[in-house]
PDB file of N, CA and C in Angstrom:
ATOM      1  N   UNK A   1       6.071  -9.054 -20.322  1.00  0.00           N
ATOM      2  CA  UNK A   1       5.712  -8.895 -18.919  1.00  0.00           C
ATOM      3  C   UNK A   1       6.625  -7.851 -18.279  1.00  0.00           C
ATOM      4  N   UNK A   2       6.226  -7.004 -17.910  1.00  0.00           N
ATOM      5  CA  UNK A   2       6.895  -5.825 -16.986  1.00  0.00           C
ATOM      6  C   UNK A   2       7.752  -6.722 -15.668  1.00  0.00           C
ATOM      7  N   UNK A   3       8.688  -6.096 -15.800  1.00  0.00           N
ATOM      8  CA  UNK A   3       9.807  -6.647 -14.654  1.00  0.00           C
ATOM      9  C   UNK A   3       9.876  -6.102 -13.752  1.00  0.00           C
ATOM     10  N   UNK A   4      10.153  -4.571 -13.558  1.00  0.00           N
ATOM     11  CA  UNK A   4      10.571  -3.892 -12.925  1.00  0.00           C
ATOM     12  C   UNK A   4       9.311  -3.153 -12.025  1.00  0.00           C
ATOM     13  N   UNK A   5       8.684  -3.674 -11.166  1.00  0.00           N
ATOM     14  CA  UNK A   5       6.972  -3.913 -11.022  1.00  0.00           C
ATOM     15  C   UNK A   5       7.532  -2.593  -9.269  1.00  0.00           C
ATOM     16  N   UNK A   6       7.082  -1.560  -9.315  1.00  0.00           N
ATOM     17  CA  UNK A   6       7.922  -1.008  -7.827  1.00  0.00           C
ATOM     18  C   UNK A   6       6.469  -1.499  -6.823  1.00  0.00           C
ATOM     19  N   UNK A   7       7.030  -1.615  -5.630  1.00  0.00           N
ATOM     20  CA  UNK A   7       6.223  -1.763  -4.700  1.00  0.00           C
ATOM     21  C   UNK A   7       4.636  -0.768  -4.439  1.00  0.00           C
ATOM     22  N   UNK A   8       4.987   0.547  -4.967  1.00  0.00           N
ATOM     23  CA  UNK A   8       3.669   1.296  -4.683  1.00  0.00           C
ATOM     24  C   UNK A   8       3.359   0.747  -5.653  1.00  0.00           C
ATOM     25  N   UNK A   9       3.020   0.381  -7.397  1.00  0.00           N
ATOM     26  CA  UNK A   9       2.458  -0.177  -8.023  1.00  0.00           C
ATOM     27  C   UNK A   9       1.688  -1.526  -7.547  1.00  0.00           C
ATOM     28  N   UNK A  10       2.243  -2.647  -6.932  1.00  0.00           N
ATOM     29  CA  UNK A  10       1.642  -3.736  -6.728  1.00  0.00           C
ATOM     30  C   UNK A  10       1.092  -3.569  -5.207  1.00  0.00           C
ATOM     31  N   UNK A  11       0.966  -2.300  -4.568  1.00  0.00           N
ATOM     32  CA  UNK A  11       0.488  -2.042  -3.328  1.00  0.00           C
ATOM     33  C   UNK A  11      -1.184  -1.552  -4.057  1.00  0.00           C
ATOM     34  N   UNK A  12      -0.726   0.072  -4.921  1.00  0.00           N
ATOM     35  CA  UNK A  12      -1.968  -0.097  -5.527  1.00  0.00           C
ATOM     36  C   UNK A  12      -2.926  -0.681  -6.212  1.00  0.00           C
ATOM     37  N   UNK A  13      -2.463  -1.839  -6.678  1.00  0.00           N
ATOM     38  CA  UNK A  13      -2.914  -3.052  -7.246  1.00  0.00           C
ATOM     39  C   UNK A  13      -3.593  -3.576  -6.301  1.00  0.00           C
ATOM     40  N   UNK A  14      -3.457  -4.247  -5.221  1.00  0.00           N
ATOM     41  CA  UNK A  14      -3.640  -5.031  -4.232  1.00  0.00           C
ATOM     42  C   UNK A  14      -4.691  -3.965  -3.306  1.00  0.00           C
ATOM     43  N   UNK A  15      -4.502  -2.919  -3.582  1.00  0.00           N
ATOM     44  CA  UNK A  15      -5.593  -2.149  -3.042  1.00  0.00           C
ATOM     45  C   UNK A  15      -7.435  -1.645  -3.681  1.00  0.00           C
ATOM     46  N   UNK A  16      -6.417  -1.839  -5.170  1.00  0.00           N
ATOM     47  CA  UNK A  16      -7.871  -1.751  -6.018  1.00  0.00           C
ATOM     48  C   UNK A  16      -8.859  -3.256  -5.806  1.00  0.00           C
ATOM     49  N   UNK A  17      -7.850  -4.139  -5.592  1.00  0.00           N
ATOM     50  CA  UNK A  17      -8.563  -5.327  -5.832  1.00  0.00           C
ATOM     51  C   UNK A  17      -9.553  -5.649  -4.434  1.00  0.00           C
ATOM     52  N   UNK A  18      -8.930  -5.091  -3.354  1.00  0.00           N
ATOM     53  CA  UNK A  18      -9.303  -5.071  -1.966  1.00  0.00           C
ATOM     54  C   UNK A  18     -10.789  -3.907  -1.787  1.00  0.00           C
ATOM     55  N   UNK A  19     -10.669  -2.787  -2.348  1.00  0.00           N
ATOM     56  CA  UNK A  19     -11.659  -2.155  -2.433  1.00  0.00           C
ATOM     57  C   UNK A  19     -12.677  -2.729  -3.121  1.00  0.00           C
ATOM     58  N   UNK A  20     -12.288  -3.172  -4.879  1.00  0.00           N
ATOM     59  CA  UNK A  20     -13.391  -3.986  -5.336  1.00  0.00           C
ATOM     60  C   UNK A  20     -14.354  -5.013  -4.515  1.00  0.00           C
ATOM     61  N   UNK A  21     -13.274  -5.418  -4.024  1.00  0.00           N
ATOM     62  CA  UNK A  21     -14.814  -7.179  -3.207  1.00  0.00           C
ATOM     63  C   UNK A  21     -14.606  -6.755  -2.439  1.00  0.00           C
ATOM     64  N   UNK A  22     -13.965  -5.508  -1.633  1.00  0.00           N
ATOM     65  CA  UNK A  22     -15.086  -5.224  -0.314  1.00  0.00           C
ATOM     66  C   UNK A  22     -14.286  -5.863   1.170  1.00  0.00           C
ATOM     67  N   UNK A  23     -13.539  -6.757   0.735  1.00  0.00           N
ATOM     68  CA  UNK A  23     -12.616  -7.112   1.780  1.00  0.00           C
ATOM     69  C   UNK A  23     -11.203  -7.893   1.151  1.00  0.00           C
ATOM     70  N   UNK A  24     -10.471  -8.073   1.955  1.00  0.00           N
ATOM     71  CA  UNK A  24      -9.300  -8.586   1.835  1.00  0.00           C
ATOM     72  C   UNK A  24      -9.196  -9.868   0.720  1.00  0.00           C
ATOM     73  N   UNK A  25      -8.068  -9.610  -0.069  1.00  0.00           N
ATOM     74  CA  UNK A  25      -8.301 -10.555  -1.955  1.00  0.00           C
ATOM     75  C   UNK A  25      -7.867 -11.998  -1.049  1.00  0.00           C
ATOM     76  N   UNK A  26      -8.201 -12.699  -2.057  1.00  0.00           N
ATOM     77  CA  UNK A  26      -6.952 -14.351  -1.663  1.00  0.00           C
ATOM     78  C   UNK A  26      -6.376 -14.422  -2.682  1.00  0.00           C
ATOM     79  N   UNK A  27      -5.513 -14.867  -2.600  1.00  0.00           N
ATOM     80  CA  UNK A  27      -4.122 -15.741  -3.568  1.00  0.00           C
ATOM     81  C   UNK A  27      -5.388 -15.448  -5.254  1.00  0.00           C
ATOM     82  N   UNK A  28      -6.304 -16.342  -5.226  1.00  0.00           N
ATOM     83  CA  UNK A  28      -6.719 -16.265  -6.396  1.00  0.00           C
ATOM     84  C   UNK A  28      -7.325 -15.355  -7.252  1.00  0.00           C
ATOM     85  N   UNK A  29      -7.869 -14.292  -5.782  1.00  0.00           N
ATOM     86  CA  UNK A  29      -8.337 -13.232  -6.913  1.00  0.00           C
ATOM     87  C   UNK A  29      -7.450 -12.247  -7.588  1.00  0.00           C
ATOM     88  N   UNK A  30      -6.092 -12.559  -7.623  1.00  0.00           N
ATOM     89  CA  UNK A  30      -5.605 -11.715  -8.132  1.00  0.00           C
ATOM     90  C   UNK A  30      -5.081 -12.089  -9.416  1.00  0.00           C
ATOM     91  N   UNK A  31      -5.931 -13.538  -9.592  1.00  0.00           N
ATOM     92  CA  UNK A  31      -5.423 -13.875 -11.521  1.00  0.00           C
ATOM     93  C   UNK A  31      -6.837 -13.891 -12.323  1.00  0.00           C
ATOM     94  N   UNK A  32      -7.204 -12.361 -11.495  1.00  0.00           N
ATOM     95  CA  UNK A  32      -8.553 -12.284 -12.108  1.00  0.00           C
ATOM     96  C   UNK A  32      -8.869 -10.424 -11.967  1.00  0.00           C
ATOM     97  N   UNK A  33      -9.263  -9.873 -13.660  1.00  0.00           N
ATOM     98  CA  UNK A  33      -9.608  -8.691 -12.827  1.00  0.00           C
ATOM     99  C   UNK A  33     -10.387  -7.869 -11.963  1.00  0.00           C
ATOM    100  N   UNK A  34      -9.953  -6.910 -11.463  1.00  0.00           N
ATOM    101  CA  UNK A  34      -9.516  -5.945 -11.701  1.00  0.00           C
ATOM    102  C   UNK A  34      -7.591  -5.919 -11.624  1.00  0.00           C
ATOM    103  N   UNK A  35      -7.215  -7.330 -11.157  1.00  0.00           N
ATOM    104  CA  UNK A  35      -5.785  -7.276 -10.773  1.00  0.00           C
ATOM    105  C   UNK A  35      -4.789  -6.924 -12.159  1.00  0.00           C
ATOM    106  N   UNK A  36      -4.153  -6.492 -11.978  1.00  0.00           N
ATOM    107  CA  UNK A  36      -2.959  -6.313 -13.172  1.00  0.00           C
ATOM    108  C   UNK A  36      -1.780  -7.199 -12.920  1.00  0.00           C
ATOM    109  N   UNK A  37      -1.627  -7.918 -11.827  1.00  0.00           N
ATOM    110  CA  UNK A  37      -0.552  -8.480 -11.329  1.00  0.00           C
ATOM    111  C   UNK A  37      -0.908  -9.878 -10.534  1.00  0.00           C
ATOM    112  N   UNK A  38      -0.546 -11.491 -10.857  1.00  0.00           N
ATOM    113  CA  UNK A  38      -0.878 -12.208 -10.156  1.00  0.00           C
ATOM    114  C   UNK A  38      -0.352 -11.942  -9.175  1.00  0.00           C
ATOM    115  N   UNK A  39      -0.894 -12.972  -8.235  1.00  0.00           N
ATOM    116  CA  UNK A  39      -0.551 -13.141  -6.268  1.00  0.00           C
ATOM    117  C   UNK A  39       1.339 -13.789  -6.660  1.00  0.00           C
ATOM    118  N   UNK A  40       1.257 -14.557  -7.861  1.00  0.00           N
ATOM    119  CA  UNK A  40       2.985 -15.302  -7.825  1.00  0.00           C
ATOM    120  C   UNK A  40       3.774 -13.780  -7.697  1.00  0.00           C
ATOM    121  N   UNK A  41       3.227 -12.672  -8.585  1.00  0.00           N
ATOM    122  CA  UNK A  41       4.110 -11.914  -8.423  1.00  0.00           C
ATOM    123  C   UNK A  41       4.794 -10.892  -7.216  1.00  0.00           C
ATOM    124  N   UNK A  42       3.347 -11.006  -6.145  1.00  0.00           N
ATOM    125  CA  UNK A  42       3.620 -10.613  -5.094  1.00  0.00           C
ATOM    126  C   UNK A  42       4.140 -11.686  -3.866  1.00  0.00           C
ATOM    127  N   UNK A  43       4.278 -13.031  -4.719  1.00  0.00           N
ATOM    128  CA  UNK A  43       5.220 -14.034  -3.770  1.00  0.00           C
ATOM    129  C   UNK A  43       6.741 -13.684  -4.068  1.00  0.00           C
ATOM    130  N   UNK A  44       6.756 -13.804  -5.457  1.00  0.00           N
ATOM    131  CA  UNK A  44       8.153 -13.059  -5.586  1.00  0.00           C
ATOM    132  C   UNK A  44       8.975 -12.322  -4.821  1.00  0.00           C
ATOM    133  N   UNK A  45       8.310 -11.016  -4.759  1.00  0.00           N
ATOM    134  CA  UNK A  45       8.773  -9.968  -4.205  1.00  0.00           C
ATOM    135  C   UNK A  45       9.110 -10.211  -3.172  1.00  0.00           C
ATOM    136  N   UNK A  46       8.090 -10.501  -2.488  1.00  0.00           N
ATOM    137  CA  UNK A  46       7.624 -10.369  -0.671  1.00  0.00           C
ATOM    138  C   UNK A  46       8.130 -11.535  -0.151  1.00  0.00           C
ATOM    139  N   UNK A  47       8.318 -12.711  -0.862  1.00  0.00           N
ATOM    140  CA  UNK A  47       8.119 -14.128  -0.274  1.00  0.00           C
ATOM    141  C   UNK A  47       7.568 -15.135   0.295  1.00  0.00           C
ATOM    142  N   UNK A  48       5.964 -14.187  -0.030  1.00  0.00           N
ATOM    143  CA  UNK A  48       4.885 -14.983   0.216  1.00  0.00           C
ATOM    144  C   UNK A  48       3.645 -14.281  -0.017  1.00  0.00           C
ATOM    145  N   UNK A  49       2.779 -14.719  -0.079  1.00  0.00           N
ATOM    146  CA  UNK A  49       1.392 -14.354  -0.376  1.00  0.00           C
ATOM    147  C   UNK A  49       0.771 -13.081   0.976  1.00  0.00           C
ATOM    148  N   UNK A  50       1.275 -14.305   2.163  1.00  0.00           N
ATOM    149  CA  UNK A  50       0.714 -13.380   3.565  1.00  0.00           C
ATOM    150  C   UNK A  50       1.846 -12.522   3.494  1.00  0.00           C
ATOM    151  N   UNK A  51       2.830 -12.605   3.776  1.00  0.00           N
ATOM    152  CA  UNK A  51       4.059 -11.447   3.709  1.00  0.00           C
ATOM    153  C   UNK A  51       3.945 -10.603   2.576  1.00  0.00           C
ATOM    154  N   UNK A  52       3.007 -10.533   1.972  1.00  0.00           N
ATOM    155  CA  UNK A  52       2.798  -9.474   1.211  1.00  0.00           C
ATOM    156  C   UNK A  52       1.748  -8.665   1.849  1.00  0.00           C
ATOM    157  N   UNK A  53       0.611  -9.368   1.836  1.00  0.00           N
ATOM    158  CA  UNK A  53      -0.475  -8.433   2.673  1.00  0.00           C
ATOM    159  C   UNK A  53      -0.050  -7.965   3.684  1.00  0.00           C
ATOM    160  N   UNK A  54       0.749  -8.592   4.436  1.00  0.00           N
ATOM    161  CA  UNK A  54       1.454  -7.719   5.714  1.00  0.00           C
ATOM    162  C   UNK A  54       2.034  -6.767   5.449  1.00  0.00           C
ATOM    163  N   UNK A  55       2.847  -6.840   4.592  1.00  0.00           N
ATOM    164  CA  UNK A  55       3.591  -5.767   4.343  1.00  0.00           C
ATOM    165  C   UNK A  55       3.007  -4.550   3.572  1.00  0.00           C
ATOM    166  N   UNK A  56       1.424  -4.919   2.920  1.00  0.00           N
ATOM    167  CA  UNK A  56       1.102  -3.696   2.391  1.00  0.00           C
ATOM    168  C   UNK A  56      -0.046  -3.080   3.786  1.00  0.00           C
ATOM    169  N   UNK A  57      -0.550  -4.100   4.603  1.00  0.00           N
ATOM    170  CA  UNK A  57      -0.928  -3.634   5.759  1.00  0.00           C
ATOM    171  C   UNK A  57      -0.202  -2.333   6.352  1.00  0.00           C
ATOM    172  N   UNK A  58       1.272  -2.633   6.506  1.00  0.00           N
ATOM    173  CA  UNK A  58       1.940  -2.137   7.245  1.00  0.00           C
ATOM    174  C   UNK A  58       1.914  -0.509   6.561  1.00  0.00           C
ATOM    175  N   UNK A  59       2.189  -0.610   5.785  1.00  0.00           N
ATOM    176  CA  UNK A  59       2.166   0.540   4.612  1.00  0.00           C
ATOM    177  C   UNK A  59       0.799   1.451   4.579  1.00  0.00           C
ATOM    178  N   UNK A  60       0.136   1.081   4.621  1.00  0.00           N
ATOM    179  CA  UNK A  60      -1.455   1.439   4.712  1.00  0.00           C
ATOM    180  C   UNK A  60      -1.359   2.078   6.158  1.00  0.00           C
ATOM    181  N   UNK A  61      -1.160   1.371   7.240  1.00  0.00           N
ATOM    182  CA  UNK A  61      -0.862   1.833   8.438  1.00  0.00           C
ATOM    183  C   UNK A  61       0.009   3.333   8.506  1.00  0.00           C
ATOM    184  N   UNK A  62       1.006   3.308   7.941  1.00  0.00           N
ATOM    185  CA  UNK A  62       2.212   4.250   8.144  1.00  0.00           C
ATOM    186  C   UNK A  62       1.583   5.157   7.344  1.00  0.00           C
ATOM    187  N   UNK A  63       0.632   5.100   6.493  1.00  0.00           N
ATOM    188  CA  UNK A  63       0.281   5.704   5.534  1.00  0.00           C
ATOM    189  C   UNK A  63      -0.906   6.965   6.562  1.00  0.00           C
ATOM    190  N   UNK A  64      -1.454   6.116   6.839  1.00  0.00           N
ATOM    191  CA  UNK A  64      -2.487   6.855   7.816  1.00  0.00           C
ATOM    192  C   UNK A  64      -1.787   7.528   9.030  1.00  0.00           C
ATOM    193  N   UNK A  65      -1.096   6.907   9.472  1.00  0.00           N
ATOM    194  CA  UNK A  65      -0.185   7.648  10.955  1.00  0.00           C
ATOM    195  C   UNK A  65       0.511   8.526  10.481  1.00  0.00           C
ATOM    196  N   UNK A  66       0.604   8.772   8.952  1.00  0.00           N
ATOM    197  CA  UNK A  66       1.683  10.169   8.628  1.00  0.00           C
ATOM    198  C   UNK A  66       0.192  11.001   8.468  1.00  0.00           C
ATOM    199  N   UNK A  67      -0.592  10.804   8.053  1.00  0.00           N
ATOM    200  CA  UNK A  67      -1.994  11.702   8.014  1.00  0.00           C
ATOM    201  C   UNK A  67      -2.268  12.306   8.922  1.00  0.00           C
ATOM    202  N   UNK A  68      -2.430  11.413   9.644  1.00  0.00           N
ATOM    203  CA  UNK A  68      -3.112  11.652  10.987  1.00  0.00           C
ATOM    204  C   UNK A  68      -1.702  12.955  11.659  1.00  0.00           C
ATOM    205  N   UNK A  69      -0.760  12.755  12.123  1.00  0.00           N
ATOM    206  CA  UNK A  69       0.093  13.370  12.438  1.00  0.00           C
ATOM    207  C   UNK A  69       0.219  14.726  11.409  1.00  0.00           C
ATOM    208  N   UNK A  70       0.498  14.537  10.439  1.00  0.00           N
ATOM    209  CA  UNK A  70      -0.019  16.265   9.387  1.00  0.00           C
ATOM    210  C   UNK A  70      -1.063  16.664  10.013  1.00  0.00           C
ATOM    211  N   UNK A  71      -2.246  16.107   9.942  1.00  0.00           N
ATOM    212  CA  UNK A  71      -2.833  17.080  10.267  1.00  0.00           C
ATOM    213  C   UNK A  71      -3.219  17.287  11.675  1.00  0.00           C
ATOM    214  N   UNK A  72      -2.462  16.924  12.401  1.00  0.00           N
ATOM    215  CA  UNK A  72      -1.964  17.073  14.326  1.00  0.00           C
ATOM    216  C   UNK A  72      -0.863  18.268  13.787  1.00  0.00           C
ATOM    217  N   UNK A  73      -0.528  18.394  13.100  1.00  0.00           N
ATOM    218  CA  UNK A  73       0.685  19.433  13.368  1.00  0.00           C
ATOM    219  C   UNK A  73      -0.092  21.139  12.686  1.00  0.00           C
ATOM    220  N   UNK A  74      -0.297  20.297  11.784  1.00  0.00           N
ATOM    221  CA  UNK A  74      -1.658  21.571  10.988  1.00  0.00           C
ATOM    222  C   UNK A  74      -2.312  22.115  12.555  1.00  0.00           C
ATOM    223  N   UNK A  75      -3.112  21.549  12.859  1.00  0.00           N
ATOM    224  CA  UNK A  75      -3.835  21.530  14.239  1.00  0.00           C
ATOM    225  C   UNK A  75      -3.177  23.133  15.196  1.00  0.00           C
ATOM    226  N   UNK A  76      -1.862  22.707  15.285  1.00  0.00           N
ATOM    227  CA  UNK A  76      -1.028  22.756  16.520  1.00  0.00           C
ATOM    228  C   UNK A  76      -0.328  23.874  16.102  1.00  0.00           C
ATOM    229  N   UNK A  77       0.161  23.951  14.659  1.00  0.00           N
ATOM    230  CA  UNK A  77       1.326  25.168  14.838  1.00  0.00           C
ATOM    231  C   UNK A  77      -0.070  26.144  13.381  1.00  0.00           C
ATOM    232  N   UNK A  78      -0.782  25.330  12.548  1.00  0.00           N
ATOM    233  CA  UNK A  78      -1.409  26.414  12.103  1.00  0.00           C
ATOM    234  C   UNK A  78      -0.953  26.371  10.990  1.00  0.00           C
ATOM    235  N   UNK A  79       0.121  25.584  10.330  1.00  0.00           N
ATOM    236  CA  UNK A  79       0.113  25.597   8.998  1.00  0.00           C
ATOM    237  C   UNK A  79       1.344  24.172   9.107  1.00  0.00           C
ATOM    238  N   UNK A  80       1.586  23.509   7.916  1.00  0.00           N
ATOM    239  CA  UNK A  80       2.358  22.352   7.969  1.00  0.00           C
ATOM    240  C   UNK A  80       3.586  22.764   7.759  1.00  0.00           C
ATOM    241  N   UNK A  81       4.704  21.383   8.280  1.00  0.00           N
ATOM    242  CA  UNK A  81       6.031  21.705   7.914  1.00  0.00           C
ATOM    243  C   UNK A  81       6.522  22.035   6.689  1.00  0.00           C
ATOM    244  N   UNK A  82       7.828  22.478   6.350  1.00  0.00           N
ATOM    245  CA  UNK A  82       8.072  22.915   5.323  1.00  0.00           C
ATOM    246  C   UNK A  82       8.390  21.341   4.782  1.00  0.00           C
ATOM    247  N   UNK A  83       8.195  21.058   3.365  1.00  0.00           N
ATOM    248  CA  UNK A  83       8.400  19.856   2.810  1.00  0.00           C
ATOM    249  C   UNK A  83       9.872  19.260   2.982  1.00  0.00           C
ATOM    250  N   UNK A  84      10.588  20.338   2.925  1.00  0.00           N
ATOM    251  CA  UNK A  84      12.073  19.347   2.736  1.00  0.00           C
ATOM    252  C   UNK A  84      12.706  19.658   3.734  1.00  0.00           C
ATOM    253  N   UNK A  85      11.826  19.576   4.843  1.00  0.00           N
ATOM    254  CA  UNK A  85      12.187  18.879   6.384  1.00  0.00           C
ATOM    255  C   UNK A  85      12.211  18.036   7.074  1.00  0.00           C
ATOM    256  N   UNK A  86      13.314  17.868   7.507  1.00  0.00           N
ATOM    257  CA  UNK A  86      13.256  16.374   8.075  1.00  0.00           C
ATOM    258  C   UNK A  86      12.345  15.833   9.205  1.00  0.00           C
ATOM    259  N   UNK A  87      11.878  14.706   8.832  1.00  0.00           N
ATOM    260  CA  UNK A  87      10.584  14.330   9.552  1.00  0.00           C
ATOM    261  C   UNK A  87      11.145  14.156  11.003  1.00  0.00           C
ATOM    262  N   UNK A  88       9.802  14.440  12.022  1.00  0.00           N
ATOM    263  CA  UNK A  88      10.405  14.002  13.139  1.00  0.00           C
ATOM    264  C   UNK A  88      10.227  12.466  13.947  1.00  0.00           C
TER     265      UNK A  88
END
């Protein structure tokens, strides 16, 4: 069993499984595939089943608000920041 499981892995996990049925997994569908990772393992981590979905919520969120903002800046100055600049 893989140990060292990083968070974008069991985010994308939890996302394939979420796209598959179309809406949000429960606890059980994730000892079933398409999952690679039970729900225990994202209790582990997270410390709970919902504190996991929250937390990949949250991620998903930040994920889109950095999008959205690239391409507000694309927009605005006409080409994006240089990469190894510090965000604002």
């Amino acid at each position: 069993m893989e140990r060292n499981i990083s968070t974008e892995a069991l985010f994308d996990n939890l996302k394939l499984v979420w796209i598959a049925k179309g809406k949000q997994p429960v606890f059980r569908d994730m000892s079933v595939p398409p999952s690679q990772y039970t729900a225990q393992t994202y209790t582990t981590r997270f410390g709970g089943w919902r504190k996991a979905l929250e937390e990949f919520v949250i991620s998903v969120n930040q994920e889109q608000n950095d999008i959205l903002s690239y391409e507000a800046e694309i927009k605005t100055t006409g080409s994006p920041r240089e990469q190894n600049a510090t965000p604002r």
